[in-house]
C-alpha atoms as a PDB file:
ATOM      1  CA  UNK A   1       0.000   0.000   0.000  1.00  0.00           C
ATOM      2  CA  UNK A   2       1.147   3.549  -0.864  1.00  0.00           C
ATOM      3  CA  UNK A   3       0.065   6.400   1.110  1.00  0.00           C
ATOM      4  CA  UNK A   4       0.326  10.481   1.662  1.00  0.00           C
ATOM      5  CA  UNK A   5       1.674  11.649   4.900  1.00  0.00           C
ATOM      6  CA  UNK A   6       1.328  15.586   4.635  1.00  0.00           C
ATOM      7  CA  UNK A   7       2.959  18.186   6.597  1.00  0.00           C
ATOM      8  CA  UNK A   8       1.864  20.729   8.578  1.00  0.00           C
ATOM      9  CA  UNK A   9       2.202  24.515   9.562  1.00  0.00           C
ATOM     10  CA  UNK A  10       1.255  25.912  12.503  1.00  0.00           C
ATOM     11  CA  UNK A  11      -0.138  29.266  12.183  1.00  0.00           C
ATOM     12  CA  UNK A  12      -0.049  30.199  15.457  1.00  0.00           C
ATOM     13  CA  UNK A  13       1.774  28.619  18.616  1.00  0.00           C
ATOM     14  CA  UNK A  14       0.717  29.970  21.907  1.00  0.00           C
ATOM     15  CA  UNK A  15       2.618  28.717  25.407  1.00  0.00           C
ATOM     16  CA  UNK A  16       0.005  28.761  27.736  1.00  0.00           C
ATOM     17  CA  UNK A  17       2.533  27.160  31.274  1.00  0.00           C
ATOM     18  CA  UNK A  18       4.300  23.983  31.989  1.00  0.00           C
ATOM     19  CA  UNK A  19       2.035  21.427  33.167  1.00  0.00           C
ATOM     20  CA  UNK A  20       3.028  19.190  36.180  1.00  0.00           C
ATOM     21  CA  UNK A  21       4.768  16.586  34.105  1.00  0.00           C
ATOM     22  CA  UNK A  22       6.461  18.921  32.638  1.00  0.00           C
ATOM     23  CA  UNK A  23       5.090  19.620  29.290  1.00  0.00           C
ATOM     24  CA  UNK A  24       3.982  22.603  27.848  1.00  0.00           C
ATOM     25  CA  UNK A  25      -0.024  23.777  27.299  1.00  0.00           C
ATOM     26  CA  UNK A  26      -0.328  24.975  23.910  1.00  0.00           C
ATOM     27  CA  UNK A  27      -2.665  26.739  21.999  1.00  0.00           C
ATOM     28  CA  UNK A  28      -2.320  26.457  18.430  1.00  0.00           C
ATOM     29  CA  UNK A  29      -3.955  26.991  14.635  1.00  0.00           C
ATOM     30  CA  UNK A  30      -3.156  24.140  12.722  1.00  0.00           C
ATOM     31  CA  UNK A  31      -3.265  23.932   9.057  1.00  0.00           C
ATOM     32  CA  UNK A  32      -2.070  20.972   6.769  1.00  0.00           C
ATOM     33  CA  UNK A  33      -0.269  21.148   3.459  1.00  0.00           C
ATOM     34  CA  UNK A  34      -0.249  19.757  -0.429  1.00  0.00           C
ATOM     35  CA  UNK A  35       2.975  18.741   0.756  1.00  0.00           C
ATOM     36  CA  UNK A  36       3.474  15.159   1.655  1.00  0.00           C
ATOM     37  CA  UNK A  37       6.050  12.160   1.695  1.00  0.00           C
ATOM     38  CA  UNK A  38       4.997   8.675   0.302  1.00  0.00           C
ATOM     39  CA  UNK A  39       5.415   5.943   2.264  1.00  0.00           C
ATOM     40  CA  UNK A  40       5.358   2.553   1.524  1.00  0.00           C
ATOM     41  CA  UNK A  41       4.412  -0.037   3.248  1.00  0.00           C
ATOM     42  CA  UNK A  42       4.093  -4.182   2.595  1.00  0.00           C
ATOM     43  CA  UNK A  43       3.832  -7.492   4.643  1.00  0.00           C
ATOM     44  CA  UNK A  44       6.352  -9.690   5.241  1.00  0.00           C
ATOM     45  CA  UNK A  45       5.128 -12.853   5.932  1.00  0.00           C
ATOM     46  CA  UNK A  46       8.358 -15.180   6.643  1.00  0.00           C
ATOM     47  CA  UNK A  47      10.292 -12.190   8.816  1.00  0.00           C
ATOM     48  CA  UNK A  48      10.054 -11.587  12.835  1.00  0.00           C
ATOM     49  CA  UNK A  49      10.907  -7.919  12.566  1.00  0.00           C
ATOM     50  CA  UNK A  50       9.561  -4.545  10.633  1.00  0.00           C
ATOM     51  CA  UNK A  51      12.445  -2.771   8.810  1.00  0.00           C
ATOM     52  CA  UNK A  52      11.686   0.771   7.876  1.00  0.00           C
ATOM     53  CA  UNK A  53      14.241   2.370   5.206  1.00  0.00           C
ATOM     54  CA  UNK A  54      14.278   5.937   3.849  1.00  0.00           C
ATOM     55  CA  UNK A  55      15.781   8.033   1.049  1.00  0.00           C
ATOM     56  CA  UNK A  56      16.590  10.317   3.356  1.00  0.00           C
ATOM     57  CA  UNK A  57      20.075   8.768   5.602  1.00  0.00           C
ATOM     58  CA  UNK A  58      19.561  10.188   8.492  1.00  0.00           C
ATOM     59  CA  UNK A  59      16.319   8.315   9.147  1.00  0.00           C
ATOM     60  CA  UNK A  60      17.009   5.050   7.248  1.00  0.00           C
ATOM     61  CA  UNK A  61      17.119   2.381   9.592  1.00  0.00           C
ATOM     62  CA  UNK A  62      16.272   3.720  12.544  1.00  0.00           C
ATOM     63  CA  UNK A  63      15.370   1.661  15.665  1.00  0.00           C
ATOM     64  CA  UNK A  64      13.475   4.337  17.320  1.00  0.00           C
ATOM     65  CA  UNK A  65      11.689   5.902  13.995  1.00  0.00           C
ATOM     66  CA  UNK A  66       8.064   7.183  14.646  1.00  0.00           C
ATOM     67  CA  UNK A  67       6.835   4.560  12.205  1.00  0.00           C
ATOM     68  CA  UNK A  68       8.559   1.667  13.530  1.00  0.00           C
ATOM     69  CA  UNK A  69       7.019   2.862  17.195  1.00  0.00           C
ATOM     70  CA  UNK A  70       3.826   3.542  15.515  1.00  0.00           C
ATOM     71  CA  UNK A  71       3.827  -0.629  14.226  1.00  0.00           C
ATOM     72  CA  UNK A  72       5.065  -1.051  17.819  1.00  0.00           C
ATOM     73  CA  UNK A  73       1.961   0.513  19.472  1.00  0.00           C
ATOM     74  CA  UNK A  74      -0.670  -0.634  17.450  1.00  0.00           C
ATOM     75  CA  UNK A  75       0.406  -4.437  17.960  1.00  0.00           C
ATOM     76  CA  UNK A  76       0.128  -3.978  21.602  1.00  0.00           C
ATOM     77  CA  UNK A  77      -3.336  -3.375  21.356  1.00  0.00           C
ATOM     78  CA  UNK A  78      -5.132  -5.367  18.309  1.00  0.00           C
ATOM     79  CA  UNK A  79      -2.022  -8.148  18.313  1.00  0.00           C
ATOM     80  CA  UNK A  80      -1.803  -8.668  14.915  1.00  0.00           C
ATOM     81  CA  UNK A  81       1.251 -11.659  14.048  1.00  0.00           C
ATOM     82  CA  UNK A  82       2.536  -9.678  10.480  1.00  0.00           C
ATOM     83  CA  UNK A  83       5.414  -7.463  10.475  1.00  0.00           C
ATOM     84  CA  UNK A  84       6.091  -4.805   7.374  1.00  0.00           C
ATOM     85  CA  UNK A  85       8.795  -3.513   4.939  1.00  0.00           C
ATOM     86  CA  UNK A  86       8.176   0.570   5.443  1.00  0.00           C
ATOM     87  CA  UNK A  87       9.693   2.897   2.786  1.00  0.00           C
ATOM     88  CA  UNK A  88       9.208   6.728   3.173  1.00  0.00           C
ATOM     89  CA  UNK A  89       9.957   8.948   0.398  1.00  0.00           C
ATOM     90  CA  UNK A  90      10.770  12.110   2.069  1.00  0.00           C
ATOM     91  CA  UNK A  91       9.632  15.341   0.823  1.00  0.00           C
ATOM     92  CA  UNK A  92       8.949  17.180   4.076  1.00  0.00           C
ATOM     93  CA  UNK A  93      12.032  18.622   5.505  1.00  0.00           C
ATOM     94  CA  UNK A  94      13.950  17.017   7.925  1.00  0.00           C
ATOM     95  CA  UNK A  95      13.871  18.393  11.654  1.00  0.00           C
ATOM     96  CA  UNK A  96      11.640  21.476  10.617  1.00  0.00           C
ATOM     97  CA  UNK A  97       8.451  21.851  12.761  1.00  0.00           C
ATOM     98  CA  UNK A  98       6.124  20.707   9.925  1.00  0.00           C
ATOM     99  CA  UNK A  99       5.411  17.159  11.409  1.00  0.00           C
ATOM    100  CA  UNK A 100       6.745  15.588   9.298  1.00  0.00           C
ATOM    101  CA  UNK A 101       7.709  12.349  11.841  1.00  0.00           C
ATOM    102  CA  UNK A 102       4.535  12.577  13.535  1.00  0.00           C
ATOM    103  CA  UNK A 103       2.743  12.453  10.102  1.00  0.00           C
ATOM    104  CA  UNK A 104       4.911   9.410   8.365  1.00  0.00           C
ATOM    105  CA  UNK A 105       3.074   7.803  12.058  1.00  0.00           C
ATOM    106  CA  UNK A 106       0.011   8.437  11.736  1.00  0.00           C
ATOM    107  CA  UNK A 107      -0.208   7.136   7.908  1.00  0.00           C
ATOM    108  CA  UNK A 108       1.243   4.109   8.796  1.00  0.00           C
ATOM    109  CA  UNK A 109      -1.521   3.206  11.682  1.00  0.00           C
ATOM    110  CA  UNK A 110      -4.301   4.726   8.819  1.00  0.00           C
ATOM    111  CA  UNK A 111      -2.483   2.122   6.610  1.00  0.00           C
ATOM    112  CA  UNK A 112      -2.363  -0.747   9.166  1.00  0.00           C
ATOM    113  CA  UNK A 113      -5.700   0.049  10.190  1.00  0.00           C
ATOM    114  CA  UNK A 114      -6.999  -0.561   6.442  1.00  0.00           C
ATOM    115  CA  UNK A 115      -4.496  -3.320   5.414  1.00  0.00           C
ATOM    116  CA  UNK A 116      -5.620  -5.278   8.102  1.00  0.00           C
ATOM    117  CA  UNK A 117      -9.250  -4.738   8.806  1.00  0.00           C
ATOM    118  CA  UNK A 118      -8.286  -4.045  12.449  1.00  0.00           C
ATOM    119  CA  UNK A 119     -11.824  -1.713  12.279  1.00  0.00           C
ATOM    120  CA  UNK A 120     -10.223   1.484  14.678  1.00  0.00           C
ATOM    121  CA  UNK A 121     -11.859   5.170  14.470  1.00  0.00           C
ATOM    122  CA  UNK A 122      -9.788   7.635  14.155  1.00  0.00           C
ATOM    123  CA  UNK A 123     -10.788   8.287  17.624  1.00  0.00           C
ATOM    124  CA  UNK A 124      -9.347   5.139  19.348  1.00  0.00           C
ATOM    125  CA  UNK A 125      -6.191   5.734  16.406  1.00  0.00           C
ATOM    126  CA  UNK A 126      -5.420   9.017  18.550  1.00  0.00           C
ATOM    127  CA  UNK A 127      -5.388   7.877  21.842  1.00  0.00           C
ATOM    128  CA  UNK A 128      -2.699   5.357  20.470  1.00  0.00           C
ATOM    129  CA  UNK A 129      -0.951   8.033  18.341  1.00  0.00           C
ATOM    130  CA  UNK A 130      -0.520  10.615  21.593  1.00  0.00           C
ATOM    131  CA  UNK A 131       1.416   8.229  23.079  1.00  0.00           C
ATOM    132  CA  UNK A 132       3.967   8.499  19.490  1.00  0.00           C
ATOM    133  CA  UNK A 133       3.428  11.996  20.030  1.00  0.00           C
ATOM    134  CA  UNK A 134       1.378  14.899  20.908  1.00  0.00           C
ATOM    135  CA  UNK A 135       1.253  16.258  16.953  1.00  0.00           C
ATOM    136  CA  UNK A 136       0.179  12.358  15.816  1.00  0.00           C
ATOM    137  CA  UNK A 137      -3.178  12.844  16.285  1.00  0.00           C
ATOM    138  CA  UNK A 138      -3.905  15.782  14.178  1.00  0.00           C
ATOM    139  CA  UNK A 139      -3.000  13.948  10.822  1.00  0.00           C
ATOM    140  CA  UNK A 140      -5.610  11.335  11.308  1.00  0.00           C
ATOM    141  CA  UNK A 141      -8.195  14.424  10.247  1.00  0.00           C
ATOM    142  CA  UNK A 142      -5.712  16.285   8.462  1.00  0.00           C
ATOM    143  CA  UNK A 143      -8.330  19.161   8.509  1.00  0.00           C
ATOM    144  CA  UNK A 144      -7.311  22.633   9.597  1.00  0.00           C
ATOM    145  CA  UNK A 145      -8.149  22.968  13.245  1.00  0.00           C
ATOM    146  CA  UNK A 146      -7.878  24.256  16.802  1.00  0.00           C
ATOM    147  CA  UNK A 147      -5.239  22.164  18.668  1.00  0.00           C
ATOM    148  CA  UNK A 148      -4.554  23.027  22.385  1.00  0.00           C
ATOM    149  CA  UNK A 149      -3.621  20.608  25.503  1.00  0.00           C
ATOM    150  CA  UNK A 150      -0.037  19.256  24.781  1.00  0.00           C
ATOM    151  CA  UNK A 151      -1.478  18.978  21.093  1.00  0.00           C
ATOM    152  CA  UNK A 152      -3.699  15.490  21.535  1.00  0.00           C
ATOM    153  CA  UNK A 153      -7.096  17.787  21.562  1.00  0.00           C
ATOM    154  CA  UNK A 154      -8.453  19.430  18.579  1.00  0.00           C
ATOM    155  CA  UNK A 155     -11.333  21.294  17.092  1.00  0.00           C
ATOM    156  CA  UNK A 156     -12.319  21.731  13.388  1.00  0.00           C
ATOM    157  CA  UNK A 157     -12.408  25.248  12.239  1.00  0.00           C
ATOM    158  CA  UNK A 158     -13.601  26.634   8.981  1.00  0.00           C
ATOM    159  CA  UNK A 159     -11.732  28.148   6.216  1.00  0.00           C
ATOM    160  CA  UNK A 160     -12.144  30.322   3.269  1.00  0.00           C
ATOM    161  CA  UNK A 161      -9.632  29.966   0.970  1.00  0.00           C
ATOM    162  CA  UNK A 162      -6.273  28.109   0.614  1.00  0.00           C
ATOM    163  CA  UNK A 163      -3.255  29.801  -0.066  1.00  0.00           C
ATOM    164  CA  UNK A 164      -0.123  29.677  -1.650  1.00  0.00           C
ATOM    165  CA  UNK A 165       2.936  28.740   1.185  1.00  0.00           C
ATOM    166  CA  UNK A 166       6.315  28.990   0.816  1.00  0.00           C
ATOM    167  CA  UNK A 167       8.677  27.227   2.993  1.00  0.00           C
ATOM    168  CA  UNK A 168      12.100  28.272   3.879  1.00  0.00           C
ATOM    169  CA  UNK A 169      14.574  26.316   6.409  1.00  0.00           C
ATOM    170  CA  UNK A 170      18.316  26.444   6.942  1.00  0.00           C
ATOM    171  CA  UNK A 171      19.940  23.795   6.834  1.00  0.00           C
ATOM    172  CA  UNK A 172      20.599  23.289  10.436  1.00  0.00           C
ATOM    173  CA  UNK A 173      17.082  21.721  12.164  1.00  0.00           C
ATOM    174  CA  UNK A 174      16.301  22.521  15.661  1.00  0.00           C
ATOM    175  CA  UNK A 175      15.534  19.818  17.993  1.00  0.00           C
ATOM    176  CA  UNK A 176      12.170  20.189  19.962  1.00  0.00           C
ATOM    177  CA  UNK A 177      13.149  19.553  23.171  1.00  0.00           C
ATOM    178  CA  UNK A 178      16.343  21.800  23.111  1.00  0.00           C
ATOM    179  CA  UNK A 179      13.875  25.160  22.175  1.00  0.00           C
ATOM    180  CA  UNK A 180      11.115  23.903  24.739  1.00  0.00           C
ATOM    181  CA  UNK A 181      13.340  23.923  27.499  1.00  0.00           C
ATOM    182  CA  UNK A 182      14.811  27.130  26.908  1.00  0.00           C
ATOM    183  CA  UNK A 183      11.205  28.554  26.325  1.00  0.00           C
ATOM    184  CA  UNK A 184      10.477  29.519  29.783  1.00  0.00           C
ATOM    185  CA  UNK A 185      13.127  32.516  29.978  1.00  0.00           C
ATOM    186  CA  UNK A 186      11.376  34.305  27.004  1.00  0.00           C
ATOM    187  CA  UNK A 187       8.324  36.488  26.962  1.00  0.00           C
ATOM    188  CA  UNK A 188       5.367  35.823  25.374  1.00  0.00           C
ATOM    189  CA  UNK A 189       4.075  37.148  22.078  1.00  0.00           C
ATOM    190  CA  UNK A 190       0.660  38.356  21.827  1.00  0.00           C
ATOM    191  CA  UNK A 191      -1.246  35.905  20.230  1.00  0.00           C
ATOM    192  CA  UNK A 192      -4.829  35.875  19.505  1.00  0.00           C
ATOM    193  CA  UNK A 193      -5.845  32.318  18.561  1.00  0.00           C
ATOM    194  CA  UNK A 194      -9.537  33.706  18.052  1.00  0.00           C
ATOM    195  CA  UNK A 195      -8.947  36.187  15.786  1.00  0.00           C
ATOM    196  CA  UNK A 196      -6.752  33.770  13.433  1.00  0.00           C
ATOM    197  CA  UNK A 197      -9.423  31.515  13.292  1.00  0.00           C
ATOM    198  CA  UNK A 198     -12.291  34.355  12.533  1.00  0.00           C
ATOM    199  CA  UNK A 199      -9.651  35.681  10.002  1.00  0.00           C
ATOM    200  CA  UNK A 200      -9.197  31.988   8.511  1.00  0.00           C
ATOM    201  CA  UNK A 201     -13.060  31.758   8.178  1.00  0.00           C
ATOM    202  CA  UNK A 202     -14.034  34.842   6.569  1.00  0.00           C
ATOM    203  CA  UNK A 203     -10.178  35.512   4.343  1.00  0.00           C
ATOM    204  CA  UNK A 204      -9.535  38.427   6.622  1.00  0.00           C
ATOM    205  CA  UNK A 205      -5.774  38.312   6.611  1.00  0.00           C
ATOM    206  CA  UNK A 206      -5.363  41.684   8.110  1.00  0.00           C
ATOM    207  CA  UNK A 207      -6.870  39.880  11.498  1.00  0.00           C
ATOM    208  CA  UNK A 208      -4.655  36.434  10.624  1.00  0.00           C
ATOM    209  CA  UNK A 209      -1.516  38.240  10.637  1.00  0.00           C
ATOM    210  CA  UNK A 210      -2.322  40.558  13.613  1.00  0.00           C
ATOM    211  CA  UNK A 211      -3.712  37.331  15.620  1.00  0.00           C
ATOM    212  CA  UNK A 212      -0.767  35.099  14.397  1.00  0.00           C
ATOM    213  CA  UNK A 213       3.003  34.133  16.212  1.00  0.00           C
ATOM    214  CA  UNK A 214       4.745  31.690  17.524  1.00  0.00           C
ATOM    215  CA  UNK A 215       6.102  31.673  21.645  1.00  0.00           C
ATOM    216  CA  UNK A 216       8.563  29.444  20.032  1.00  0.00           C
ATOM    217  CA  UNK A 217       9.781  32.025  17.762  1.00  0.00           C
ATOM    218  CA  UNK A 218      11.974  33.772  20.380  1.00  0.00           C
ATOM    219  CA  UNK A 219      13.899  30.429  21.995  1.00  0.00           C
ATOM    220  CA  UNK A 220      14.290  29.139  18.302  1.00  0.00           C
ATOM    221  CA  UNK A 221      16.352  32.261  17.318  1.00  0.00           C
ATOM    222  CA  UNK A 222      18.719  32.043  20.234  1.00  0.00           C
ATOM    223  CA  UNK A 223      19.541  28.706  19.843  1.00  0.00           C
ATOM    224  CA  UNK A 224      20.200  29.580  15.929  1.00  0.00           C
ATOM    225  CA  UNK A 225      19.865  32.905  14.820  1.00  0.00           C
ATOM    226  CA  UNK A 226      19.345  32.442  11.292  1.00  0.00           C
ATOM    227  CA  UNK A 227      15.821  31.845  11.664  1.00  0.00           C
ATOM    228  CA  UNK A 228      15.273  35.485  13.359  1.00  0.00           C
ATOM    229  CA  UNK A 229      17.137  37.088  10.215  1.00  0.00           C
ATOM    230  CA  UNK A 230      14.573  34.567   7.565  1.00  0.00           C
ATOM    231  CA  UNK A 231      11.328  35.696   9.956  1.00  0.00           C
ATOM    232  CA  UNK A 232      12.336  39.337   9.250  1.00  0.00           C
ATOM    233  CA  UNK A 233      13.688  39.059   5.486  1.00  0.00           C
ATOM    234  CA  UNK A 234       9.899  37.412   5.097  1.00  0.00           C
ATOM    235  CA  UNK A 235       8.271  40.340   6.829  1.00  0.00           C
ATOM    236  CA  UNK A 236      10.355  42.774   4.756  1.00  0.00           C
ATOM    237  CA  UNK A 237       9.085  41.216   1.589  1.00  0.00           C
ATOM    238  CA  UNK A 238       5.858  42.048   2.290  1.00  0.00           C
ATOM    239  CA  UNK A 239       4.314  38.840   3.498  1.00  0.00           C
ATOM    240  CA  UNK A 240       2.300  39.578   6.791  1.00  0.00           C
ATOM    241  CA  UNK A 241       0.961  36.101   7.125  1.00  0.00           C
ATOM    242  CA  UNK A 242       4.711  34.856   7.598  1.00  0.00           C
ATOM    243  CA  UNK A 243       5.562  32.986  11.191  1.00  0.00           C
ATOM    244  CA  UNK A 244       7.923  29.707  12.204  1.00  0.00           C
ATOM    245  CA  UNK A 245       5.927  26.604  12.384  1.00  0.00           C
ATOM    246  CA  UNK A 246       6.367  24.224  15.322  1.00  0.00           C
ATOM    247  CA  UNK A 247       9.953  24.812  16.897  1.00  0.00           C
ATOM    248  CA  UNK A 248      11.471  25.644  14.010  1.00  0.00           C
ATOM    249  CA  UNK A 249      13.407  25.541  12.416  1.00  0.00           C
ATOM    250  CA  UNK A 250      11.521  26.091   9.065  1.00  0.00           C
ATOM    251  CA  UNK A 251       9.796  29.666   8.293  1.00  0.00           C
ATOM    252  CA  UNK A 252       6.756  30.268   5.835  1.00  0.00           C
ATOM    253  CA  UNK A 253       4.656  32.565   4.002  1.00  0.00           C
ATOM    254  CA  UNK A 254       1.332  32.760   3.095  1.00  0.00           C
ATOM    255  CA  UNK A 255      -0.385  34.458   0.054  1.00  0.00           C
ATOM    256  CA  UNK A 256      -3.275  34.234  -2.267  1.00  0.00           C
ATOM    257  CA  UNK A 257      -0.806  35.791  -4.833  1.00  0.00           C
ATOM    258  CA  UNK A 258       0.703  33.019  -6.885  1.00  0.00           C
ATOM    259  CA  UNK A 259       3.471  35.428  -9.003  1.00  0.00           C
ATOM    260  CA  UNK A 260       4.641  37.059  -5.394  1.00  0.00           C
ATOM    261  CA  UNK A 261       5.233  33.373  -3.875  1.00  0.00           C
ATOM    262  CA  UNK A 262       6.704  32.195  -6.923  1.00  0.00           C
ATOM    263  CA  UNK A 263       9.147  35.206  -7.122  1.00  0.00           C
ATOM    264  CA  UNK A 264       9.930  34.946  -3.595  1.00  0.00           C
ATOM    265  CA  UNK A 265      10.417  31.223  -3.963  1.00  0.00           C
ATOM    266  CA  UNK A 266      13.102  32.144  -6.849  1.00  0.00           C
ATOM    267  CA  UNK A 267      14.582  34.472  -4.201  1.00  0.00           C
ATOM    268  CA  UNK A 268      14.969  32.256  -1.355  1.00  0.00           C
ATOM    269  CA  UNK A 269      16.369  29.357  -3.708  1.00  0.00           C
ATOM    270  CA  UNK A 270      19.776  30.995  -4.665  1.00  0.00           C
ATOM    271  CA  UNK A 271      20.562  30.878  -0.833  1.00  0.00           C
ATOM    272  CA  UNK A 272      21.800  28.331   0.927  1.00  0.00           C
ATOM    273  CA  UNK A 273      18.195  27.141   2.189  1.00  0.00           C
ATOM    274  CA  UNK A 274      16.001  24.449   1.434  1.00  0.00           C
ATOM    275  CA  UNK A 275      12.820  26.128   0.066  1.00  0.00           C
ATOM    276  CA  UNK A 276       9.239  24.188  -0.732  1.00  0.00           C
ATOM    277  CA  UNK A 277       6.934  26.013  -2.636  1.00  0.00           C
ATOM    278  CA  UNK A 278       3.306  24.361  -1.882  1.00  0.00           C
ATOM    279  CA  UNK A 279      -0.273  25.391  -1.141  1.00  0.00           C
ATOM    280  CA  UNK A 280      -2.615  25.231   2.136  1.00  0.00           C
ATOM    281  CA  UNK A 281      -5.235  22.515   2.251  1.00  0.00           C
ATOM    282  CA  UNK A 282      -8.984  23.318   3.515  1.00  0.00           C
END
């Protein structure tokens, strides 16, 4: 079976505290994206053991891969005998904040699910993907939506129109852990979840990008800089609707104008930057 596992922006990130075991409440606008990896996935019926492989090295192989944990977690609860060859074709950046491991997871339980005629809602599917991680469960909708708690809770939300997005990352990634647990010692932005979500439903993006940022934003850039100098190059060019998603360390852009993205994508791609030129999904 061949699926899409799409990636994600957030379009705004909002710290609300730590919690008591230590993670973060979070109040976020989550939209998903055209772009998407392929992943692969077949039974082998004479092996003990699921190998996952990837084009991309750094994930090839890997013991603790999402989608090897997300075989792993399903098993211990509908204890099914087959194990599985799992290829991903990477398209999402690596280490970016667009979920992309937390997406390659939840298409592999939506493809176990169907392979093998386990039955699951997507309901049951997410309290088994939170325990992957807290972004899993979003991609079993993969609908753009209110996400708060430490990400496991969501609500639908309307929207318009989709838009163009352009993605820019350096090349260095930012581990999520490292910029949550410098978070603390940075002041908030001023985020206004509501209004991004009223501005999403009726195309006002005058109220999107005065509702929109990221609390991540700030402990991103002082772990690597760079990603302070893209936010504002993005903001000089003219695109409001322009943020980090996740912790980084990928920036993006939205507009409804296809020749400004386009130009801007031209731009970005004579730097040293990986740069994804995609569109929103409703």
């Amino acid at each position: 079976m061949n699926c899409k596992s799409h990636a994600k922006i957030n379009l705004s990130l909002k710290v609300l505290g730590t919690r008591e075991d230590g993670y973060h409440e979070l109040e976020m606008v989550n939209l998903p994206l055209e772009l998407h990896d392929v992943i692969e996935i077949s039974t082998l019926p004479y092996y003990n053991e699921t190998f996952i492989t990837c084009d991309d090295l750094r994930l090839s192989g890997l013991k603790t891969n999402l989608c090897k944990r997300a075989v792993d977690e399903m098993r211990e609860v509908y204890h099914f005998p087959q194990n599985f060859m799992i290829h991903i074709h990477k398209e999402i950046p690596f280490a970016a904040g667009l979920g992309g491991g937390s997406s390659n997871a939840a298409a592999v339980m939506l493809a176990l699910n169907k392979m093998l005629k386990l039955g699951a809602t997507n309901e049951e599917l997410a309290k088994i993907g939170v325990k992957i991680g807290a972004d899993v469960p979003f991609f079993f909708a993969n609908k753009p939506a209110k996400v708060y708690g430490i990400g496991e809770k969501m609500e639908l939300i309307p929207v318009k129109k989709s838009y163009y997005c352009l993605i820019i990352k350096p090349q260095e990634g930012l581990s999520t852990k490292d910029v949550y647990d410098v978070c603390d010692k940075f002041q908030r932005y001023n985020i206004d979840t509501e209004k991004v979500i009223k501005g999403l439903a009726e195309d006002d993006q005058l109220a999107i990008a005065k509702g929109m940022g990221n609390d991540l934003l700030a402990p991103a850039e002082s772990l690597l800089p760079v990603v302070g100098e893209l936010f504002a190059s993005l903001q000089h060019d003219g695109f409001a609707m322009s943020g980090m998603s996740g912790s980084g360390s990928a920036l993006f852009a939205l507009t409804e104008d296809a020749h400004k993205a386009k130009e801007a994508f031209k731009k970005y791609s004579k730097r040293n930057l990986i740069c994804v030129l995609t569109k929103t999904l409703n």
